[in-house]
Protein backbone atom coordinates (compact mmCIF):
# COMPACT_ATOMS: atom_id res chain seq x y z
CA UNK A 1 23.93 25.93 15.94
CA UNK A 2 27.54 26.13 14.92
CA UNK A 3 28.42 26.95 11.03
CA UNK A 4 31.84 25.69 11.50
CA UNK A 5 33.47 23.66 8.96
CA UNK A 6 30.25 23.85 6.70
CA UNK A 7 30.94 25.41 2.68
CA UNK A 8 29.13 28.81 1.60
CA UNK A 9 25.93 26.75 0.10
CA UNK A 10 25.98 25.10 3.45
CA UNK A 11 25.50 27.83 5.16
CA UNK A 12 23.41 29.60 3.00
CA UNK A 13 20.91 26.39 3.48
CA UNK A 14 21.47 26.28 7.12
CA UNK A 15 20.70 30.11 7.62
CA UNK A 16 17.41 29.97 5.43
CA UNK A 17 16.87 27.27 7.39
CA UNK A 18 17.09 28.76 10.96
CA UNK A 19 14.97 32.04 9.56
CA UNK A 20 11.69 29.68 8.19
CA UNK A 21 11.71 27.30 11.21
CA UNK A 22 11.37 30.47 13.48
CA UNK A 23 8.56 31.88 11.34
CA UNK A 24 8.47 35.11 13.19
CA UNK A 25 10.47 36.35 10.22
CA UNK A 26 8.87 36.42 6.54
CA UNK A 27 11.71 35.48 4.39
CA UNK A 28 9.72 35.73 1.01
CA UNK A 29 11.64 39.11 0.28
CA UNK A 30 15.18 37.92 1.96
CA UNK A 31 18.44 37.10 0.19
CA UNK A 32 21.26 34.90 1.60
CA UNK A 33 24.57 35.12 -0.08
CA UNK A 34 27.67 34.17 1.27
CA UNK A 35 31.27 34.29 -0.08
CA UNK A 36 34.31 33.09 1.90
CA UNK A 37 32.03 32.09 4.74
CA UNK A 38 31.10 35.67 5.23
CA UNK A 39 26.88 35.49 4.42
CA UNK A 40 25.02 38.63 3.07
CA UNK A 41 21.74 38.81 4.22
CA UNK A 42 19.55 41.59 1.97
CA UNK A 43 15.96 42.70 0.93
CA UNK A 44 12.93 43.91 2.95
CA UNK A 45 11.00 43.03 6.10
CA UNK A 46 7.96 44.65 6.88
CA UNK A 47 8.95 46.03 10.20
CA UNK A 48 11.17 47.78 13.17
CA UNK A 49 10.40 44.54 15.05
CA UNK A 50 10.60 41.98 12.41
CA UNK A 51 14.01 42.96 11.31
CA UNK A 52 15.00 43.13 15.26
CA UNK A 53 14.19 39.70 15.62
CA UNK A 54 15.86 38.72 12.22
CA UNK A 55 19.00 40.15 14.24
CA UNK A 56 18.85 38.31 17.29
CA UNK A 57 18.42 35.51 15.57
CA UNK A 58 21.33 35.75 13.45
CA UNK A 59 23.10 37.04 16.70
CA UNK A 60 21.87 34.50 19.60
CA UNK A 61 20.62 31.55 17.95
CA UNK A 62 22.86 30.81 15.02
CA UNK A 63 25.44 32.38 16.46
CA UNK A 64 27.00 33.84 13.76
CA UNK A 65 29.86 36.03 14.43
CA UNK A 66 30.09 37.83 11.39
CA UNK A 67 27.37 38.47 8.84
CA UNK A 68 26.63 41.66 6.51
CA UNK A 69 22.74 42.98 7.20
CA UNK A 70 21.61 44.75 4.50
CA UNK A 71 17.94 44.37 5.20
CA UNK A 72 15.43 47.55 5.35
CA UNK A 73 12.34 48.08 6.65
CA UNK A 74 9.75 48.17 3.81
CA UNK A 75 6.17 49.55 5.02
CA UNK A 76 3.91 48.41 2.04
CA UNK A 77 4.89 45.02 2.88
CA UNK A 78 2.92 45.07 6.14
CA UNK A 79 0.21 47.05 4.10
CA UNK A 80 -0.08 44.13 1.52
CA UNK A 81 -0.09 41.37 4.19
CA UNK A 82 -2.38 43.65 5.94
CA UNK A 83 -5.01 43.15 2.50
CA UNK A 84 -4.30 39.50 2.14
CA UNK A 85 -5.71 39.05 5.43
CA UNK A 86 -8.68 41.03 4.93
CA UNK A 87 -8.71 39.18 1.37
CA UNK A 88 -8.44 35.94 3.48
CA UNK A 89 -11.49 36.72 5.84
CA UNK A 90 -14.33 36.32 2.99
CA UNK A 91 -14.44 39.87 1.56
CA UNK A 92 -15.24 39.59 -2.01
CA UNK A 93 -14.80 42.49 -4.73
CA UNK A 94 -16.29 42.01 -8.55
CA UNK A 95 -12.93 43.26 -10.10
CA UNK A 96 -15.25 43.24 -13.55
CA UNK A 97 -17.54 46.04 -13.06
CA UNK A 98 -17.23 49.42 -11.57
CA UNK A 99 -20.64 49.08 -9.91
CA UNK A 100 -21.09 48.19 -6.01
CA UNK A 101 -24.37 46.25 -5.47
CA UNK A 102 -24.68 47.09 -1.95
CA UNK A 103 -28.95 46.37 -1.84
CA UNK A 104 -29.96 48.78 -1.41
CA UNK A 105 -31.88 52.27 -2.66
CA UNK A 106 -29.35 54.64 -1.42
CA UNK A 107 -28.86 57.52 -4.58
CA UNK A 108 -32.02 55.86 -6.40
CA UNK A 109 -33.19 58.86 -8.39
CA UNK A 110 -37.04 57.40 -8.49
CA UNK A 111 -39.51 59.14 -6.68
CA UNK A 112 -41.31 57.46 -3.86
């Protein structure tokens, strides 16, 4: 893909683009900016790999000869997609009581 002849919006739109359609990056924490066709790519990616790959593409695919990275590594991303998954697989917590009904007598003070 060639930016060539394409305004700062353009590219802005065709880099945000490039990132979603490859969907091995998250971009929900990522900010394009560009000024004088010079784009600024910040915020956080939850990993070593992920922001690898965020490279390469900027580097192979979209081949972009110049851009400014200023994307880090944030950890507790991967920890909170990490929940959302686990939220995702059917795991229910009642967020309205401090009580776990787990069924059964374990710590039951009766006498049997």
């Amino acid at each position: 893909m060639s930016l060539k002849g394409l305004s700062d919006e353009e590219i802005i739109e065709s880099l945000y683009e490039s990132l979603e359609d490859d969907s091995r990056v998250t971009t929900d924490y990522i900010k394009i900016e560009c000024s004088d066709r010079l784009p600024t790519i910040s915020g956080r990616i939850k990993s070593d790999e992920e922001l690898q790959i965020l490279e390469d593409i900027l580097n192979d695919l979209i081949d972009l000869p110049e851009f400014e990275n200023n994307v880090w590594v944030d950890d507790t991303l991967a920890f909170a997609d990490h929940q959302e998954q686990e939220d995702d697989d059917g795991v229910e917590f009642d967020k309205n009581t401090d009580e776990m009904d787990s069924g059964d007598d374990f710590g039951n003070d009766e006498e049997v």
